[in-house]
Protein backbone atom coordinates (compact mmCIF):
# COMPACT_ATOMS: atom_id res chain seq x y z
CA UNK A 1 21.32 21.25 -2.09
CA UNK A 2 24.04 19.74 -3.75
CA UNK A 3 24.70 16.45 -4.66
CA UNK A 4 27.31 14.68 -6.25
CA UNK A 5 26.72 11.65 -9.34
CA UNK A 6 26.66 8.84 -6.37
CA UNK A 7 24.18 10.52 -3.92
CA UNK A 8 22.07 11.43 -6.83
CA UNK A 9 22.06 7.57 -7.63
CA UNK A 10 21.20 6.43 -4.55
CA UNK A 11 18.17 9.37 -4.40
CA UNK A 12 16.37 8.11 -7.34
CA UNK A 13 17.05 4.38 -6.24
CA UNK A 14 15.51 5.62 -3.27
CA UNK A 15 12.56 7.44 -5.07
CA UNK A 16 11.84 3.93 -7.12
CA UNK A 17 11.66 2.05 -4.01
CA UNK A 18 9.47 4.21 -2.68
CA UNK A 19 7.50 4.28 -5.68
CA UNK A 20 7.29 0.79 -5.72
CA UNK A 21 6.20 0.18 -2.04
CA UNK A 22 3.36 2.55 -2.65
CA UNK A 23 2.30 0.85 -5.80
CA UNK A 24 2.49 -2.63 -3.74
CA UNK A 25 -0.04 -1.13 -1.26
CA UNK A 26 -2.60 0.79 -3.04
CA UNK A 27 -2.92 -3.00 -5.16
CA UNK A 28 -3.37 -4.89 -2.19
CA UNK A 29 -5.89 -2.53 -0.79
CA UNK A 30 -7.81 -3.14 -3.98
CA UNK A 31 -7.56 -6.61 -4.13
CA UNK A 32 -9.05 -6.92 -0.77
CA UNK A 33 -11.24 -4.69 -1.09
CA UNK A 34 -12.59 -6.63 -3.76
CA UNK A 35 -13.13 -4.26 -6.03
CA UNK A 36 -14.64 -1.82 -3.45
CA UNK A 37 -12.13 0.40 -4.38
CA UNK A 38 -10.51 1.41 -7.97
CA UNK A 39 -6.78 1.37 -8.43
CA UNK A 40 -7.58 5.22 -9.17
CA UNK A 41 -9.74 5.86 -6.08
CA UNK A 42 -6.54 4.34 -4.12
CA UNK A 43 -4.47 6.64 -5.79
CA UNK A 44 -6.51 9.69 -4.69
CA UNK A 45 -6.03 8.71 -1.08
CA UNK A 46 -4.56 10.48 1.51
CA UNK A 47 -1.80 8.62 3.53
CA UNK A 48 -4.62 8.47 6.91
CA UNK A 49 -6.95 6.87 4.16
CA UNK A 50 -4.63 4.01 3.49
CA UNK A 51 -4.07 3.34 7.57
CA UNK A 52 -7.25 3.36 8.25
CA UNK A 53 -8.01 0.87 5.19
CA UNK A 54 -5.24 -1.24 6.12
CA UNK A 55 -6.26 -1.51 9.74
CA UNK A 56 -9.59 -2.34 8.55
CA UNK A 57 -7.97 -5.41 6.18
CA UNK A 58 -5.47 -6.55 9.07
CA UNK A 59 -8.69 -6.96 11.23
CA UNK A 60 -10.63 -8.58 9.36
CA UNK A 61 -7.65 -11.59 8.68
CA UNK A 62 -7.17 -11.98 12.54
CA UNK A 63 -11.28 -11.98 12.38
CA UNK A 64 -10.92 -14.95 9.30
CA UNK A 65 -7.95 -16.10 11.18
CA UNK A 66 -9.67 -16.91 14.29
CA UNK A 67 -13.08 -18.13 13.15
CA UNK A 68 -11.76 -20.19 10.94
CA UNK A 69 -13.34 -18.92 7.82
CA UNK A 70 -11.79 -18.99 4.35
CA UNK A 71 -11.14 -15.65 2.87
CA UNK A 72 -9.43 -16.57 0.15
């Protein structure tokens, strides 16, 4: 592959985004996990892992949601 100065650019701009995003999610899923899980334990996970987690989150704020409950 070859790339010129600009593509390269936009590839690592890319990469940090990604980066980013993924740190973004692997925090949330600690913080509601309250403490359940370690910011290295998140870090270990495989990318099913963190669906399955974050279905598991997303259903239990439409469960809070709906009863009323605080979760916060």
């Amino acid at each position: 592959m070859s790339l010129d100065l600009e593509e390269i650019n936009q590839l690592v701009l890319d990469m940090e985004n990604d980066s980013k995003a993924l740190k973004d999610e692997l925090y949330k899923i600690c913080w509601f996990m309250r403490g359940g899980v370690t910011i290295s334990e998140a870090y270990n996970m495989d990318i099913d892992d963190r669906k399955i987690i974050g279905n598991i989150i997303e259903s239990n704020l439409e469960t809070t949601q709906k009863s009323g409950m605080p979760f916060f």
